[in-house]
Protein backbone atom coordinates (compact mmCIF):
# COMPACT_ATOMS: atom_id res chain seq x y z
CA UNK A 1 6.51 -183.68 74.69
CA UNK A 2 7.54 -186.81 76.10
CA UNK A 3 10.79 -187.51 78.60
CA UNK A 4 12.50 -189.40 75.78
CA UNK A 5 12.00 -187.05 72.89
CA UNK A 6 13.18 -183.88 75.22
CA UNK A 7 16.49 -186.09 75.89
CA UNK A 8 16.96 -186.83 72.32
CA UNK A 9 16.40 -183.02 72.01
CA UNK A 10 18.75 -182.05 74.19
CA UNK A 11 21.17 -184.76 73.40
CA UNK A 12 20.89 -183.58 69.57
CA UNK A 13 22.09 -180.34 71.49
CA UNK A 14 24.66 -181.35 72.95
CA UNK A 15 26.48 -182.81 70.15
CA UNK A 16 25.60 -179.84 68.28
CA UNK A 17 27.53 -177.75 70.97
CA UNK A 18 30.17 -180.67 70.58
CA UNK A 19 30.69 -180.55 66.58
CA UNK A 20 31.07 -176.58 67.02
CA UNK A 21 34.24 -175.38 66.02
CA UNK A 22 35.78 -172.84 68.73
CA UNK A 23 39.48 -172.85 66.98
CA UNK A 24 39.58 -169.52 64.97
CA UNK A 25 42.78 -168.90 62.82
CA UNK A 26 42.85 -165.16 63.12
CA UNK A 27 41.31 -162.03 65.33
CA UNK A 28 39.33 -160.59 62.31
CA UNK A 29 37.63 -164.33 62.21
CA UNK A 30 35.81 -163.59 64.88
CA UNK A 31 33.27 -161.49 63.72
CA UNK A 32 32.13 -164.41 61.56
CA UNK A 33 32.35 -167.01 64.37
CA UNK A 34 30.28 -164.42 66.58
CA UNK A 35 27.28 -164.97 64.39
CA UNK A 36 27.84 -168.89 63.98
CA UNK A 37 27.37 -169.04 67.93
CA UNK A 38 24.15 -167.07 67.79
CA UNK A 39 22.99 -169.01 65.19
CA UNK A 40 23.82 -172.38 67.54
CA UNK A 41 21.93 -170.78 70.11
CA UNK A 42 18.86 -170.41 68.41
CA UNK A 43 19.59 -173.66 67.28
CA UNK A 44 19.11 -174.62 71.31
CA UNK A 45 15.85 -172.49 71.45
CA UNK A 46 13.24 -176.09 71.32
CA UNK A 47 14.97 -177.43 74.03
CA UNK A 48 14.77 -173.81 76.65
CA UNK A 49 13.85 -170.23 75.58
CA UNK A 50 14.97 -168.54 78.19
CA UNK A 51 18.15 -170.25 78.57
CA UNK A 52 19.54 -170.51 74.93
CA UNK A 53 18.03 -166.94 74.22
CA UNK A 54 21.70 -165.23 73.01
CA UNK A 55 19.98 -161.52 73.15
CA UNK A 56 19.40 -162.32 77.62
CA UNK A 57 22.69 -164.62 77.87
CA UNK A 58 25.48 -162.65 79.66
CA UNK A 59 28.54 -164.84 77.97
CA UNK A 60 27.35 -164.36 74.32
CA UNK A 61 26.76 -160.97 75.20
CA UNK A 62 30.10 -160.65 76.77
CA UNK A 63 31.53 -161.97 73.73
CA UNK A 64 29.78 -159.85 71.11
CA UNK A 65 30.85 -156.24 73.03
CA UNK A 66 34.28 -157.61 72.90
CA UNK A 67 34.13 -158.26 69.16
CA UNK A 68 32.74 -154.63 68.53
CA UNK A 69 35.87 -153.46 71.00
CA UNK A 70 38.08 -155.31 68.70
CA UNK A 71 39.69 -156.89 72.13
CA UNK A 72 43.04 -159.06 71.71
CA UNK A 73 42.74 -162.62 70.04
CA UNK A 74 43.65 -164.29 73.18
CA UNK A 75 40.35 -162.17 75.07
CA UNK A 76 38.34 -163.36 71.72
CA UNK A 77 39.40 -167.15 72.20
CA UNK A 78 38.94 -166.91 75.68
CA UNK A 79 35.13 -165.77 75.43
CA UNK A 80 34.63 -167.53 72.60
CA UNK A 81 35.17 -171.07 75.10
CA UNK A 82 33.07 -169.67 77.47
CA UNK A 83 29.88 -169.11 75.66
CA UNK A 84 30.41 -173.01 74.56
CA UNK A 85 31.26 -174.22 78.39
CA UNK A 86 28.12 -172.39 78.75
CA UNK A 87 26.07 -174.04 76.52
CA UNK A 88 27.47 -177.11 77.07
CA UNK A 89 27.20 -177.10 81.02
CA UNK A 90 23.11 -176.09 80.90
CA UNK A 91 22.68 -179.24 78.57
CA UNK A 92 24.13 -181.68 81.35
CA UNK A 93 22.36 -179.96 83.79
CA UNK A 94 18.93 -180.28 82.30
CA UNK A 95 19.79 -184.19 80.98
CA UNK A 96 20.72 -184.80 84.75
CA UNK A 97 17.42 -183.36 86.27
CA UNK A 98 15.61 -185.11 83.30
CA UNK A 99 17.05 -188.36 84.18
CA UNK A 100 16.55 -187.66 87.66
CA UNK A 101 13.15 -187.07 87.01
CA UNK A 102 13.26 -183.53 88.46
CA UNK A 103 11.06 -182.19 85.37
CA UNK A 104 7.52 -182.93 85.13
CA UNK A 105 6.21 -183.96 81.14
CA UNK A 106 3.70 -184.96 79.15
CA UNK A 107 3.45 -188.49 78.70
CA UNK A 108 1.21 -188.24 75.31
């Protein structure tokens, strides 16, 4: 793959991540939205494995025991933005080591 088509990759990402909807109009909502995320991380899976892997991610995770707990909306919410900060904060971290030219690629 070369350095351009992994940005557009993980640009494509990142408005993904951006276009997500995190406002959820009641608790029992959540159990929905939990799957929507998972299904945004696999989404994420082309541009790292290991990173956008929900099943090894501690904030999805996180979220998903507190969904089965049936924790307060406000704890929901909460988790909820941080397994999109996530997301969103490892896709400007790799475009800034891509543009810094911190990751090696195949220039095919």
């Amino acid at each position: 793959m070369t350095k351009q088509n992994y940005i557009n990759l993980v640009k494509e990402g990142k408005k993904l991540v951006k276009d997500f909807n995190i406002t959820v109009a009641k608790k029992a909502f959540h159990k929905g939205v939990l799957y929507d995320v998972k299904d945004l991380y696999s989404k994420l899976l082309p541009v790292n494995p290991f990173l956008f892997d929900a099943s090894l991610e501690y904030y999805w995770s996180e979220y998903k025991i507190s969904v089965e707990l049936n924790k307060t909306k406000k704890e929901l919410d909460h988790k909820l933005k941080r397994c999109i900060d996530y997301l969103n904060n490892q896709l400007n971290s790799i475009l800034s080591v891509s543009y810094n030219n911190e990751i090696k690629f195949d220039e095919k």
